[in-house]
PDB file of N, CA and C in Angstrom:
ATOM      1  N   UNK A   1     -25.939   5.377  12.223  1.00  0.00           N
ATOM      2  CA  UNK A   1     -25.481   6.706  11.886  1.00  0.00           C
ATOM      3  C   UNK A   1     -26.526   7.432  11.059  1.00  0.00           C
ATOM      4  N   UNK A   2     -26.219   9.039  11.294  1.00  0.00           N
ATOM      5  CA  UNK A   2     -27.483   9.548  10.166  1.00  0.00           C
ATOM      6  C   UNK A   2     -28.132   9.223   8.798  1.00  0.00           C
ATOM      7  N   UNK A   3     -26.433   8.754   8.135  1.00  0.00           N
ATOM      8  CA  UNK A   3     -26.347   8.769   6.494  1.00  0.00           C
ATOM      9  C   UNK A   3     -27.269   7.277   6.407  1.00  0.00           C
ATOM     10  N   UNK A   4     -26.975   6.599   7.220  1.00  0.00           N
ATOM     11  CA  UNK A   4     -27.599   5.265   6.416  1.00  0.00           C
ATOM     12  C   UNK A   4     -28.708   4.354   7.360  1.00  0.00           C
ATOM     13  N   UNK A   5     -29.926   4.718   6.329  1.00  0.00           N
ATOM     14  CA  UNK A   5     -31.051   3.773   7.597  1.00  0.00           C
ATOM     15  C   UNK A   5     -30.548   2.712   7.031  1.00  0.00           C
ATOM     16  N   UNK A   6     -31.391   1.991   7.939  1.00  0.00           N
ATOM     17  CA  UNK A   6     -31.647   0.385   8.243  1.00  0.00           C
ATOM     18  C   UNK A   6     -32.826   0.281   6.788  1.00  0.00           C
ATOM     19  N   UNK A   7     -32.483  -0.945   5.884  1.00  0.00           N
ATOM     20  CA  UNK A   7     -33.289  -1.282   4.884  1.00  0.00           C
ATOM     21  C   UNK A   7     -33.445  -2.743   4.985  1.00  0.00           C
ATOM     22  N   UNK A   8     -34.284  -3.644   4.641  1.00  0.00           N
ATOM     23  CA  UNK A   8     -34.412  -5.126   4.094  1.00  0.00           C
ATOM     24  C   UNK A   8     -33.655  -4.976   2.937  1.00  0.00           C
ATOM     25  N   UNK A   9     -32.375  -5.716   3.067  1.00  0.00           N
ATOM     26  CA  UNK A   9     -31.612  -6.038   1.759  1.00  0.00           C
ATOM     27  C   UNK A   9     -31.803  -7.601   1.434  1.00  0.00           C
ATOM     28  N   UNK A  10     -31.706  -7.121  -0.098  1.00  0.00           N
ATOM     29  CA  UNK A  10     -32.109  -8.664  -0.636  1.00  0.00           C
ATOM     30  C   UNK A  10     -30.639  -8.816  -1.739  1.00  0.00           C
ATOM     31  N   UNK A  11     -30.306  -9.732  -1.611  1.00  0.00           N
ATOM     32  CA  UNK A  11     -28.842  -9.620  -2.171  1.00  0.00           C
ATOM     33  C   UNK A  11     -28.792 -10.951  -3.283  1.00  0.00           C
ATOM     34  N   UNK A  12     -28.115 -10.494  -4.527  1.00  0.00           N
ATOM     35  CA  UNK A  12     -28.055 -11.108  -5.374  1.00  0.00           C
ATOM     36  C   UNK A  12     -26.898 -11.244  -5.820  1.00  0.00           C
ATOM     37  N   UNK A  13     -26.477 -12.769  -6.069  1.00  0.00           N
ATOM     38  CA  UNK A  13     -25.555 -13.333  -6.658  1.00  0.00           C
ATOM     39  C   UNK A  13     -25.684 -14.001  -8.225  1.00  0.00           C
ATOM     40  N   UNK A  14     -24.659 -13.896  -8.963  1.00  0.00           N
ATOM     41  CA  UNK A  14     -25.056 -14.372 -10.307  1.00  0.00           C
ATOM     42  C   UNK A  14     -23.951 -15.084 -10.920  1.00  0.00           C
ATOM     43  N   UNK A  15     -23.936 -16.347 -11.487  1.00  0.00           N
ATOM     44  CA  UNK A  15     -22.862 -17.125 -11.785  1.00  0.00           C
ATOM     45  C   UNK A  15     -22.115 -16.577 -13.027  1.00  0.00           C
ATOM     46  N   UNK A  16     -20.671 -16.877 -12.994  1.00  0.00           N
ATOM     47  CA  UNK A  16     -19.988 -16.546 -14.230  1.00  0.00           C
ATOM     48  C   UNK A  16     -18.860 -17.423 -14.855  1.00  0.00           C
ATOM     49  N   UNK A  17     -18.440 -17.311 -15.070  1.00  0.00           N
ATOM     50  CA  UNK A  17     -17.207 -18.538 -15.715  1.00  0.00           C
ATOM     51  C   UNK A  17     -16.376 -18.452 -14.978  1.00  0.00           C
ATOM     52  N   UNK A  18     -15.986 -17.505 -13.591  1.00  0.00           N
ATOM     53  CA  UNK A  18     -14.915 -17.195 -12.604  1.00  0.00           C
ATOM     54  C   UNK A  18     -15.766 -17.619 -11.283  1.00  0.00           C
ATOM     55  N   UNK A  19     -16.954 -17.753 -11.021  1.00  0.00           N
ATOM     56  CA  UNK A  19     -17.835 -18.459  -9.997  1.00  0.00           C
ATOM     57  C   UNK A  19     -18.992 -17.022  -9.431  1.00  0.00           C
ATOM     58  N   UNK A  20     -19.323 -17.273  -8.339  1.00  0.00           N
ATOM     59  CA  UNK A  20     -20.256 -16.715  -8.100  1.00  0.00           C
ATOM     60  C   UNK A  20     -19.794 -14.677  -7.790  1.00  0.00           C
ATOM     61  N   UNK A  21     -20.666 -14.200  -8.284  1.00  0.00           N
ATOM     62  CA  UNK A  21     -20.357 -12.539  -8.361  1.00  0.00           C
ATOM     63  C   UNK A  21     -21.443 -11.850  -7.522  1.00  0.00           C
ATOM     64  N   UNK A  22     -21.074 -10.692  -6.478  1.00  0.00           N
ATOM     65  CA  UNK A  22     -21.907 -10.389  -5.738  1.00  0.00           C
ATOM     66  C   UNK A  22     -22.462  -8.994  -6.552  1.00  0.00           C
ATOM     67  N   UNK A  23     -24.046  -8.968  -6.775  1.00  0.00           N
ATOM     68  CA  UNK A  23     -24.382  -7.743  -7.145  1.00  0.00           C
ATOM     69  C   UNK A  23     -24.732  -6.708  -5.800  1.00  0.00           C
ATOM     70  N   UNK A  24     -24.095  -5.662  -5.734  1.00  0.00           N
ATOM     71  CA  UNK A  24     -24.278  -4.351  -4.479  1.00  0.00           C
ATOM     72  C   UNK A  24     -25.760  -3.612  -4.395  1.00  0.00           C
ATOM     73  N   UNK A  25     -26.285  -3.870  -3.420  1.00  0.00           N
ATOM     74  CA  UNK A  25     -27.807  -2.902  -3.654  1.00  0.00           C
ATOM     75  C   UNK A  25     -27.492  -1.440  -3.611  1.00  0.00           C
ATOM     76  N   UNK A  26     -28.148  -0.541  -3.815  1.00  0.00           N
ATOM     77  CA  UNK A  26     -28.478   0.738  -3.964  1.00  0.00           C
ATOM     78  C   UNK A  26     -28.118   1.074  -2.083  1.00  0.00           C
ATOM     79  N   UNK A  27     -28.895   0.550  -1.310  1.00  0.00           N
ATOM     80  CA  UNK A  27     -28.128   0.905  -0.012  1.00  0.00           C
ATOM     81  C   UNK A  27     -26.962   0.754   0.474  1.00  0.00           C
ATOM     82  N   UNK A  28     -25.818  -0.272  -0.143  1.00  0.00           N
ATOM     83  CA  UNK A  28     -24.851  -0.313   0.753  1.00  0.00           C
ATOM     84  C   UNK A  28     -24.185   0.637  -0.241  1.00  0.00           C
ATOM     85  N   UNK A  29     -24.294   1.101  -1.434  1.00  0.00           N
ATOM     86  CA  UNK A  29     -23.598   1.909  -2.013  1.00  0.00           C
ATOM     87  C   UNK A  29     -23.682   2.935  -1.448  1.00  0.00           C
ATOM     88  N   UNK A  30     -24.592   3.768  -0.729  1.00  0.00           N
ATOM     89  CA  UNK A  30     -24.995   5.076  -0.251  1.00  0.00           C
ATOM     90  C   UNK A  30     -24.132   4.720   0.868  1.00  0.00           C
ATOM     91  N   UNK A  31     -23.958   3.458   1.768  1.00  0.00           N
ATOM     92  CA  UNK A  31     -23.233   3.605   3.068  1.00  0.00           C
ATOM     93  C   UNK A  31     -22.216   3.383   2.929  1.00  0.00           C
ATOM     94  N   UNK A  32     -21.459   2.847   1.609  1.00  0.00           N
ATOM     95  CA  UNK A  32     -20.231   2.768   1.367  1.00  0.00           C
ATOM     96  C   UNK A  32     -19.706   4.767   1.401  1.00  0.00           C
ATOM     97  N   UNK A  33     -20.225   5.149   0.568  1.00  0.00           N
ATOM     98  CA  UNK A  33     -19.975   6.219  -0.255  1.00  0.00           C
ATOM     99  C   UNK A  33     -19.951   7.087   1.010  1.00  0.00           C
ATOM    100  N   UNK A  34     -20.793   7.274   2.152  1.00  0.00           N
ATOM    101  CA  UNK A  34     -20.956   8.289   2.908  1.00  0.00           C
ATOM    102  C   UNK A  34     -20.199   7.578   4.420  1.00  0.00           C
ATOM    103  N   UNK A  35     -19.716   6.444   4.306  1.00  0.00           N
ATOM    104  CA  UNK A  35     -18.594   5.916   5.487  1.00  0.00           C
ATOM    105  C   UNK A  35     -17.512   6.284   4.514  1.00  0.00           C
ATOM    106  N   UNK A  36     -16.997   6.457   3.830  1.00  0.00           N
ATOM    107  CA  UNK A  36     -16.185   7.255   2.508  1.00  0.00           C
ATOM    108  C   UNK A  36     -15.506   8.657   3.053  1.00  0.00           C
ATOM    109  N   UNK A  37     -16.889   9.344   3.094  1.00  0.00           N
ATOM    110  CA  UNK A  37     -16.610  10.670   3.219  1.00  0.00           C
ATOM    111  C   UNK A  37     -16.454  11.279   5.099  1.00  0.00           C
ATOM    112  N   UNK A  38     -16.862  10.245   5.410  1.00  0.00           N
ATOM    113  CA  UNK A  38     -17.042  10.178   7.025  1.00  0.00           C
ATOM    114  C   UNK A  38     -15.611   9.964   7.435  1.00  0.00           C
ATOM    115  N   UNK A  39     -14.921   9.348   6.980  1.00  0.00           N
ATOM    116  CA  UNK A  39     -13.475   9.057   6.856  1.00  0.00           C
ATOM    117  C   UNK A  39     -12.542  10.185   6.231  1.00  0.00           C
ATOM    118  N   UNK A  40     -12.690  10.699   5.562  1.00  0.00           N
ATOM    119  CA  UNK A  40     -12.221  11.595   5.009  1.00  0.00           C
ATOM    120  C   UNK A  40     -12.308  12.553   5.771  1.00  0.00           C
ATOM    121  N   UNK A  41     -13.592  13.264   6.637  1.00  0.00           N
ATOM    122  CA  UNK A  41     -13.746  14.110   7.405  1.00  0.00           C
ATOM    123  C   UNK A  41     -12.877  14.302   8.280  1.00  0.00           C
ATOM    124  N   UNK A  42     -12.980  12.843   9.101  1.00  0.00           N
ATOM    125  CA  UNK A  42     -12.232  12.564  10.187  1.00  0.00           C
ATOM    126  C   UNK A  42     -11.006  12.508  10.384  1.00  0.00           C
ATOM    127  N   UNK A  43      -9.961  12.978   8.987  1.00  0.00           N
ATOM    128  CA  UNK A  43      -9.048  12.813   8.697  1.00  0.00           C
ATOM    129  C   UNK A  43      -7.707  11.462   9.440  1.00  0.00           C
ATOM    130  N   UNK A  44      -8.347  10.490   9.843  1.00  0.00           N
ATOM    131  CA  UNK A  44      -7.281   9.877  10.664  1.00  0.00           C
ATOM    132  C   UNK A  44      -6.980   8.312   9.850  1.00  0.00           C
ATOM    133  N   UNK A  45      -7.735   8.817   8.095  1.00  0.00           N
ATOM    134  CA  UNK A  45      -6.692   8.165   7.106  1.00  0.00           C
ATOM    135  C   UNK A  45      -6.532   8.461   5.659  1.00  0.00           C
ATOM    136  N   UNK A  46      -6.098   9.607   6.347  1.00  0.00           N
ATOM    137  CA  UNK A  46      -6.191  10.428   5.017  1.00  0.00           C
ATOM    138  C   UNK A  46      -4.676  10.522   4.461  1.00  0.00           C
ATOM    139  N   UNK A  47      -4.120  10.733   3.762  1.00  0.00           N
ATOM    140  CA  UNK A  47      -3.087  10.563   2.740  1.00  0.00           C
ATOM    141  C   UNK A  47      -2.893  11.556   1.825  1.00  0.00           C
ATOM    142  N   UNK A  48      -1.479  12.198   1.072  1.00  0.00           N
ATOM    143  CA  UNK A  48      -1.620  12.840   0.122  1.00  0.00           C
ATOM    144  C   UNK A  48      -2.658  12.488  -1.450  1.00  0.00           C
ATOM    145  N   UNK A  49      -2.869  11.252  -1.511  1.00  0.00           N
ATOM    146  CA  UNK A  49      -3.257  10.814  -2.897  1.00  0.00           C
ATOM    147  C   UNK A  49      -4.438  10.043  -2.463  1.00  0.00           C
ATOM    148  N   UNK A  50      -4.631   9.946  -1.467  1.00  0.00           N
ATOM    149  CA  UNK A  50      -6.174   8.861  -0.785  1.00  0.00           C
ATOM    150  C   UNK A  50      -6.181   8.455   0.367  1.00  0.00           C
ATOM    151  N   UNK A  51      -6.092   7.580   0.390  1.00  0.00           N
ATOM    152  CA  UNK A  51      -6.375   6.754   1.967  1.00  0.00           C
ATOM    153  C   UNK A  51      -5.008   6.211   2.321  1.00  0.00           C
ATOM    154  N   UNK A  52      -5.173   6.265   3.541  1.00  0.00           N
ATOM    155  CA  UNK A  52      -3.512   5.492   4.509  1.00  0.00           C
ATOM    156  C   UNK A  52      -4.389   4.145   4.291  1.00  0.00           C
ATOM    157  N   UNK A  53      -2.831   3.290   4.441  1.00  0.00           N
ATOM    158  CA  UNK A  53      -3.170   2.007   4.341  1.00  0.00           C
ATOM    159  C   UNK A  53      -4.288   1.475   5.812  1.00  0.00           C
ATOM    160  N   UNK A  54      -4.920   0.450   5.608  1.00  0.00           N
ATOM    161  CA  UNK A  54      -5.827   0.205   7.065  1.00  0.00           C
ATOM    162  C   UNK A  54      -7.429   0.677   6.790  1.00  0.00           C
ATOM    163  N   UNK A  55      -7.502   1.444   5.995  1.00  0.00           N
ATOM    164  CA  UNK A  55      -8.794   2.089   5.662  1.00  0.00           C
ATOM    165  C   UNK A  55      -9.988   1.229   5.556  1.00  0.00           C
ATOM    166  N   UNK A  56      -9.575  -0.045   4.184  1.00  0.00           N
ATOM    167  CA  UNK A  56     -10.717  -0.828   4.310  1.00  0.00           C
ATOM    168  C   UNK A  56     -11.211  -1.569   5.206  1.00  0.00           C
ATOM    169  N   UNK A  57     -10.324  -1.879   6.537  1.00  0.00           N
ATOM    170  CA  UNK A  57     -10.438  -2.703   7.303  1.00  0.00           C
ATOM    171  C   UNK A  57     -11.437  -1.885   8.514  1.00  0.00           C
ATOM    172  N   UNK A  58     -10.926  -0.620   8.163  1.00  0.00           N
ATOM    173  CA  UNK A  58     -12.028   0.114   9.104  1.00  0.00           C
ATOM    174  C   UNK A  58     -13.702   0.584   8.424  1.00  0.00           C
ATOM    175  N   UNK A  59     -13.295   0.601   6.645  1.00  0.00           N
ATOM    176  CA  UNK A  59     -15.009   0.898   6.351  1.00  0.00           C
ATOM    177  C   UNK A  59     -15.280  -0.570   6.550  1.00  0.00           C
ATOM    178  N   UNK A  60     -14.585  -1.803   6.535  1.00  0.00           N
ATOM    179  CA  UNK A  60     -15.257  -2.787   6.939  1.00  0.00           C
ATOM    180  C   UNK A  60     -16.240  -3.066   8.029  1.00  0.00           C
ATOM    181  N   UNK A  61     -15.283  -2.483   9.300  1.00  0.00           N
ATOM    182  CA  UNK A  61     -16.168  -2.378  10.938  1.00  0.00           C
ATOM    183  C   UNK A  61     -17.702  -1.613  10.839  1.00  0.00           C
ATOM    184  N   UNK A  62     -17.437  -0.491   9.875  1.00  0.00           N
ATOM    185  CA  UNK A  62     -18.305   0.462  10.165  1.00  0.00           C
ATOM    186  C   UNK A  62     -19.287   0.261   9.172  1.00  0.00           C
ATOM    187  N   UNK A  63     -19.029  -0.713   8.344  1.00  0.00           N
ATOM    188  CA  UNK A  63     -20.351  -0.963   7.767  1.00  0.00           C
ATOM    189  C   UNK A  63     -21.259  -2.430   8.149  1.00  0.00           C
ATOM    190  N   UNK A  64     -20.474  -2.741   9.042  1.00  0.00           N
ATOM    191  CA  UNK A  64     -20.611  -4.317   9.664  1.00  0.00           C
ATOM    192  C   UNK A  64     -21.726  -3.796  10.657  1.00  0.00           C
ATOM    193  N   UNK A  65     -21.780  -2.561  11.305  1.00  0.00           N
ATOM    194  CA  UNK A  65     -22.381  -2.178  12.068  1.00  0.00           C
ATOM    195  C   UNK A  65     -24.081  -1.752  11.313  1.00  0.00           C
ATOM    196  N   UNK A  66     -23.966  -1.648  10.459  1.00  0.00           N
ATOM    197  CA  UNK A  66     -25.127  -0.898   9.799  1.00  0.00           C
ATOM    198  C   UNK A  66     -26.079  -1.884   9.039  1.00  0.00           C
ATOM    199  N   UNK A  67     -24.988  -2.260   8.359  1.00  0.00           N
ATOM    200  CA  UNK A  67     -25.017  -3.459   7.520  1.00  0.00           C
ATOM    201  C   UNK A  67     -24.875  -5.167   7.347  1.00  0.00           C
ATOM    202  N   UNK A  68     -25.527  -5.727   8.963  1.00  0.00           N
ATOM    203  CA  UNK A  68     -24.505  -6.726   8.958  1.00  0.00           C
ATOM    204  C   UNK A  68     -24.710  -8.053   8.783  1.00  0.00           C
ATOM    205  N   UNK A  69     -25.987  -8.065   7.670  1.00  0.00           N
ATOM    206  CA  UNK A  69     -26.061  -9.506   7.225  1.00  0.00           C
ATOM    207  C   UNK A  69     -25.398  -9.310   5.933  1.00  0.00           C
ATOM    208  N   UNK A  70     -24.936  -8.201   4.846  1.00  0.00           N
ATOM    209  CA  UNK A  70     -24.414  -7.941   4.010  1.00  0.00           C
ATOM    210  C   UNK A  70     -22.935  -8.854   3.837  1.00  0.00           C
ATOM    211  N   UNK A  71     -21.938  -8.799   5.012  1.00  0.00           N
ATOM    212  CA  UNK A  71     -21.160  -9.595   5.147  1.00  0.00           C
ATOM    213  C   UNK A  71     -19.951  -9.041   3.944  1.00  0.00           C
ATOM    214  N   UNK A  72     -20.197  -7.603   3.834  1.00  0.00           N
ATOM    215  CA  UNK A  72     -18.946  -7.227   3.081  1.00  0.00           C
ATOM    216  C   UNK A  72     -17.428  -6.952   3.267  1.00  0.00           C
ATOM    217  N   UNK A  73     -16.577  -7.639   2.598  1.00  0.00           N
ATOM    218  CA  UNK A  73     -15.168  -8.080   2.979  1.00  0.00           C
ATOM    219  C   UNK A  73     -14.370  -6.979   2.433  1.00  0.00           C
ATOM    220  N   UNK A  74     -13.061  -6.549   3.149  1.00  0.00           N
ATOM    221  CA  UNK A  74     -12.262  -5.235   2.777  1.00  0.00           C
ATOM    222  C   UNK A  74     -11.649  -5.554   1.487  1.00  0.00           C
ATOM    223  N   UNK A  75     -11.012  -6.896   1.239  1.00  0.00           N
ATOM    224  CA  UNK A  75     -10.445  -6.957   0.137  1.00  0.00           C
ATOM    225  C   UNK A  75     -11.262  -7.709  -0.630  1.00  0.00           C
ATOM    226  N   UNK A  76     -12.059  -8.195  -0.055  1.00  0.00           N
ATOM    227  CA  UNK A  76     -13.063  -9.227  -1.610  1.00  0.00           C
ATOM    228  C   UNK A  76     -14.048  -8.189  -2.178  1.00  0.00           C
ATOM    229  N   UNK A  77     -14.472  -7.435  -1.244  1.00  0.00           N
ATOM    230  CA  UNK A  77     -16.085  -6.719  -1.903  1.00  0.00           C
ATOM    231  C   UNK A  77     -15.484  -5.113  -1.659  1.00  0.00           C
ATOM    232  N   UNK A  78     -14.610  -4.467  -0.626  1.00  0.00           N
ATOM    233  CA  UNK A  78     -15.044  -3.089  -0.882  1.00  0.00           C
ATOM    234  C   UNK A  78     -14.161  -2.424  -1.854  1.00  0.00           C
ATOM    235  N   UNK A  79     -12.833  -3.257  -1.669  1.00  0.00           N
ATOM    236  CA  UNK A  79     -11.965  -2.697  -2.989  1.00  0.00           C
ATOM    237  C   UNK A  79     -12.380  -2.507  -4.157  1.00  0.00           C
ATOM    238  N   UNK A  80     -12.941  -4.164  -4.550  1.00  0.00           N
ATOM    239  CA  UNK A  80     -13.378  -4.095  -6.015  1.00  0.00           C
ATOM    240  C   UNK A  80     -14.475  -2.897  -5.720  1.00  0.00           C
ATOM    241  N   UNK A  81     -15.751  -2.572  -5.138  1.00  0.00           N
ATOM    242  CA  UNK A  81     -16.254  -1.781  -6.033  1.00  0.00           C
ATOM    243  C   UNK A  81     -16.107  -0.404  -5.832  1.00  0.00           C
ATOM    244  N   UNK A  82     -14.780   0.111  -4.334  1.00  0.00           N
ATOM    245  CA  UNK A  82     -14.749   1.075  -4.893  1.00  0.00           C
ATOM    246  C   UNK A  82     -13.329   1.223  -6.561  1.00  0.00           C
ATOM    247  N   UNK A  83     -12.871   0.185  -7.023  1.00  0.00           N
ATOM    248  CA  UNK A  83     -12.184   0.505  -8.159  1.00  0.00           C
ATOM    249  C   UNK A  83     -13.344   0.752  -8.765  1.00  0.00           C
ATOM    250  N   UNK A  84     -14.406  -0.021  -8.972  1.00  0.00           N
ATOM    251  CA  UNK A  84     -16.042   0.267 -10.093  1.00  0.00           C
ATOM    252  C   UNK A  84     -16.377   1.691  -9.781  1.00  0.00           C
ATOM    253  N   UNK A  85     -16.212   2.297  -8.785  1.00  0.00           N
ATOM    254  CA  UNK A  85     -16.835   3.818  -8.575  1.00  0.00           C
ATOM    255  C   UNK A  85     -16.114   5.156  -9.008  1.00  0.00           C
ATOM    256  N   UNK A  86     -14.910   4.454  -8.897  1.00  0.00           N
ATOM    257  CA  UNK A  86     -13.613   5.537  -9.272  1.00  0.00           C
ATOM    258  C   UNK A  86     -13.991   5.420 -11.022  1.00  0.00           C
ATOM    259  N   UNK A  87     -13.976   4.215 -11.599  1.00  0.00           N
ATOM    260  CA  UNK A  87     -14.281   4.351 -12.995  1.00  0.00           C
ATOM    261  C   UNK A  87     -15.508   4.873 -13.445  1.00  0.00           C
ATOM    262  N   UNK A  88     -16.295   4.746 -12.648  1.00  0.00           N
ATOM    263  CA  UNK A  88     -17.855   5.384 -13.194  1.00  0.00           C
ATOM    264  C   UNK A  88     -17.754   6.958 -12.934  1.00  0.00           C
ATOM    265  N   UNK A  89     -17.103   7.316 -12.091  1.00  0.00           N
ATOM    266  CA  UNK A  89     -17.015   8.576 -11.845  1.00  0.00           C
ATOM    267  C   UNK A  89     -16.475   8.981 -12.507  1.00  0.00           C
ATOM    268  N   UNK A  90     -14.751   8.715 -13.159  1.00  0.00           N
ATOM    269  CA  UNK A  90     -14.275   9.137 -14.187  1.00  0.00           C
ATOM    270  C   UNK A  90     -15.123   9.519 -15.162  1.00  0.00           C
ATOM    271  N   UNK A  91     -15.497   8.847 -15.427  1.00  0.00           N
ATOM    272  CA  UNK A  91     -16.409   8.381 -16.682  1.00  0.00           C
ATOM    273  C   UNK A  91     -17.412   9.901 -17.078  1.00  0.00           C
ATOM    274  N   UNK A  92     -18.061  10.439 -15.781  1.00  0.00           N
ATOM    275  CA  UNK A  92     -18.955  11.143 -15.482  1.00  0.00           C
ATOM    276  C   UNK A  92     -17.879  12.260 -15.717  1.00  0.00           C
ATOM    277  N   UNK A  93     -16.725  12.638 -14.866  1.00  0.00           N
ATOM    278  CA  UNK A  93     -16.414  13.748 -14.566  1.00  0.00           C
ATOM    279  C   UNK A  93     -16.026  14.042 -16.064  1.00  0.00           C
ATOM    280  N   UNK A  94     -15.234  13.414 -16.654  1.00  0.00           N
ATOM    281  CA  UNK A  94     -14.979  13.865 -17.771  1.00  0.00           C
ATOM    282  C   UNK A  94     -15.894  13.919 -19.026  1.00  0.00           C
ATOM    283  N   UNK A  95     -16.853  13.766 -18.757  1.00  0.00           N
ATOM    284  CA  UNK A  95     -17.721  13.998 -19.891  1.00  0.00           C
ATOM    285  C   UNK A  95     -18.323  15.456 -19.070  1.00  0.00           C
ATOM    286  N   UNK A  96     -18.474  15.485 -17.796  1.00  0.00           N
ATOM    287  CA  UNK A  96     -19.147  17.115 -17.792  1.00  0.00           C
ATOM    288  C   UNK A  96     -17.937  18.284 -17.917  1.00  0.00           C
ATOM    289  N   UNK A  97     -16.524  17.811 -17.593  1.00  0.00           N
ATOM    290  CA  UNK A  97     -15.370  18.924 -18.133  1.00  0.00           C
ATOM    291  C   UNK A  97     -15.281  18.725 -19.729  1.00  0.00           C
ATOM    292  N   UNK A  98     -16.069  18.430 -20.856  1.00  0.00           N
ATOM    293  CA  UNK A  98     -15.390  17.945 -21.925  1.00  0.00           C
ATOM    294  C   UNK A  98     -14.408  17.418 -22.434  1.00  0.00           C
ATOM    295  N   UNK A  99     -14.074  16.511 -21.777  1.00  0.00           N
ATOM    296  CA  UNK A  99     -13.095  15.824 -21.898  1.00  0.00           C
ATOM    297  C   UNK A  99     -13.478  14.177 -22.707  1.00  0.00           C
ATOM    298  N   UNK A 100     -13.160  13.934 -23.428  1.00  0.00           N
ATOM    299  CA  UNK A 100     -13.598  12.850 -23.918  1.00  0.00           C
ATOM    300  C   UNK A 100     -15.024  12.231 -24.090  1.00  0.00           C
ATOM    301  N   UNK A 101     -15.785  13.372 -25.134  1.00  0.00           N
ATOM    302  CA  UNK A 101     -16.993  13.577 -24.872  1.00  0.00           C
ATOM    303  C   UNK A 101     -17.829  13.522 -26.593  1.00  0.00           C
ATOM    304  N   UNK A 102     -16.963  12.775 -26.983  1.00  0.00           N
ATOM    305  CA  UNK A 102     -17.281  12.841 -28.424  1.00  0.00           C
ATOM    306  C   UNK A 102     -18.740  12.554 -28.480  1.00  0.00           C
ATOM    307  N   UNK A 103     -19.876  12.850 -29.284  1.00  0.00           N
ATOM    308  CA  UNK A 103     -20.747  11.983 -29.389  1.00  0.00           C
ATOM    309  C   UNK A 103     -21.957  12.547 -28.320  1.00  0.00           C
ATOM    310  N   UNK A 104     -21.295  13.027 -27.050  1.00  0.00           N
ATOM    311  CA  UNK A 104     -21.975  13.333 -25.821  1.00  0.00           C
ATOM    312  C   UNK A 104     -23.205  14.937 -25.885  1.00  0.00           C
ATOM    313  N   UNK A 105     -24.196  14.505 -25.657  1.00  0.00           N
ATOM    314  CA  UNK A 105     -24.907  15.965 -26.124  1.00  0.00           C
ATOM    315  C   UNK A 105     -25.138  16.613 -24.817  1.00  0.00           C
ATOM    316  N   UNK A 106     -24.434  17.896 -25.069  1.00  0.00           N
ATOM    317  CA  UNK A 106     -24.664  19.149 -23.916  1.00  0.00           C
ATOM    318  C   UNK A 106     -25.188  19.917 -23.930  1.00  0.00           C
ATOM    319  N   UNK A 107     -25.452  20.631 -23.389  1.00  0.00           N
ATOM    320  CA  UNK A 107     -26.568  21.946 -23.586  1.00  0.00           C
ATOM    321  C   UNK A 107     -26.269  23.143 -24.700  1.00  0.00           C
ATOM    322  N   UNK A 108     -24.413  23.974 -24.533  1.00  0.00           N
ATOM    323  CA  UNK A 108     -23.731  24.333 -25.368  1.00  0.00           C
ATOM    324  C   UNK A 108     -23.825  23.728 -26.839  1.00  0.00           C
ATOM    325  N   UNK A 109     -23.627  21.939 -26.891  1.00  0.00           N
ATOM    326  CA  UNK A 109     -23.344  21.927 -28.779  1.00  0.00           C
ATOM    327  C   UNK A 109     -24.954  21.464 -29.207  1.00  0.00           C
ATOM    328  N   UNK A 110     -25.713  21.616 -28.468  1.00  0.00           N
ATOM    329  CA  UNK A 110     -27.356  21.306 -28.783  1.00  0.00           C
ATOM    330  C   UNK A 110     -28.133  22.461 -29.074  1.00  0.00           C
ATOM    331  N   UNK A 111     -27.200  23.399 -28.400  1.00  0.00           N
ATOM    332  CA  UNK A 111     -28.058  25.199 -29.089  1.00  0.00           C
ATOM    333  C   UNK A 111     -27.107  25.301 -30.221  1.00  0.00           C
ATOM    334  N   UNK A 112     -26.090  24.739 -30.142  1.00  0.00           N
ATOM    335  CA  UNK A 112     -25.322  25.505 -31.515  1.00  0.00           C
ATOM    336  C   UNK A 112     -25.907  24.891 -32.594  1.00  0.00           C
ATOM    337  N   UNK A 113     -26.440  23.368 -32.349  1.00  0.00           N
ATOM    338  CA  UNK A 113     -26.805  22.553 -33.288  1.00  0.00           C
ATOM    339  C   UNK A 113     -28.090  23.093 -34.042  1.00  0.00           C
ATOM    340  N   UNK A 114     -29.085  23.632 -32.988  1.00  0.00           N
ATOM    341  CA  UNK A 114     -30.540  24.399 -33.467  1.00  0.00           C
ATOM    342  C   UNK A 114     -30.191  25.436 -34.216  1.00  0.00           C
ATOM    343  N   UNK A 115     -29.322  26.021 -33.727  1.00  0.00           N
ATOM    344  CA  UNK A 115     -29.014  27.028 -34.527  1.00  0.00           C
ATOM    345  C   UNK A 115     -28.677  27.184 -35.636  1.00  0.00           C
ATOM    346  N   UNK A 116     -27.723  26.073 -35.816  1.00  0.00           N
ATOM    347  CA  UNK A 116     -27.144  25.833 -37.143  1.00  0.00           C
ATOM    348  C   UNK A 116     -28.609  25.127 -38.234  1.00  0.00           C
ATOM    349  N   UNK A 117     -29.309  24.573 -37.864  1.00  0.00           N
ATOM    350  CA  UNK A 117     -30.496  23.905 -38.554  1.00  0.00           C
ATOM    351  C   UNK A 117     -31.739  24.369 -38.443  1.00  0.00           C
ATOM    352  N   UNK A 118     -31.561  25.455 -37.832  1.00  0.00           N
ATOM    353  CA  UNK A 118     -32.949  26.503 -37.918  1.00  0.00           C
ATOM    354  C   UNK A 118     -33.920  25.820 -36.962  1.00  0.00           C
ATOM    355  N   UNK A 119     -33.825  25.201 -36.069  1.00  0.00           N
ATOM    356  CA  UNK A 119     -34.418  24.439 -35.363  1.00  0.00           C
ATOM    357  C   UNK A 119     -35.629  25.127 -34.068  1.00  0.00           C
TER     358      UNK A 119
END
């Protein structure tokens, strides 16, 4: 498909006290993310609040195709990281709406700050 060339992936695993943990390269995240939105387009699992049930089983196929020494599983590998993406994104969105942004320097409280200190 357009969104995602073909790369040499080198895939890393790392032990933990729960057993072995798969780290995601930078490419299958881009083909996760854009078989994501490819789905969404296509509306045929789309839902009021997200996805109809069946979804992962289909970004499974479609990344099996792209991706397919990766060997990524609907419920072992794509769930978990899209729960990791939904939180990182949170994470993001609400710090650029100000929302829980204590601490966070923006463009707005960094001129007020010069200002205030003659800067």
């Amino acid at each position: 498909d357009s969104y995602v060339k073909l790369f040499t992936i080198k895939y890393f695993f790392f032990q933990n006290s729960k057993g072995n943990k798969r780290k995601w390269v930078p490419e299958e995240d881009v083909a996760l993310v854009a078989y994501m939105v490819d789905l969404y387009n296509v509306g045929t699992y789309n839902a009021d609040t997200g996805f109809k049930t069946g979804y992962l089983n289909e970004l499974e196929r479609m990344l099996e195709k792209v991706l397919p020494h990766a060997m990524l599983k609907a419920k072992l590998n794509l769930e978990s990281m899209i729960r990791t993406l939904k939180s990182d994104w949170a994470i993001v969105y609400n710090m650029l709406s100000g929302k829980d942004n204590s601490g966070f320097a923006t463009t707005n409280n960094l001129e007020k700050g010069n200002n205030y200190h003659r800067c």
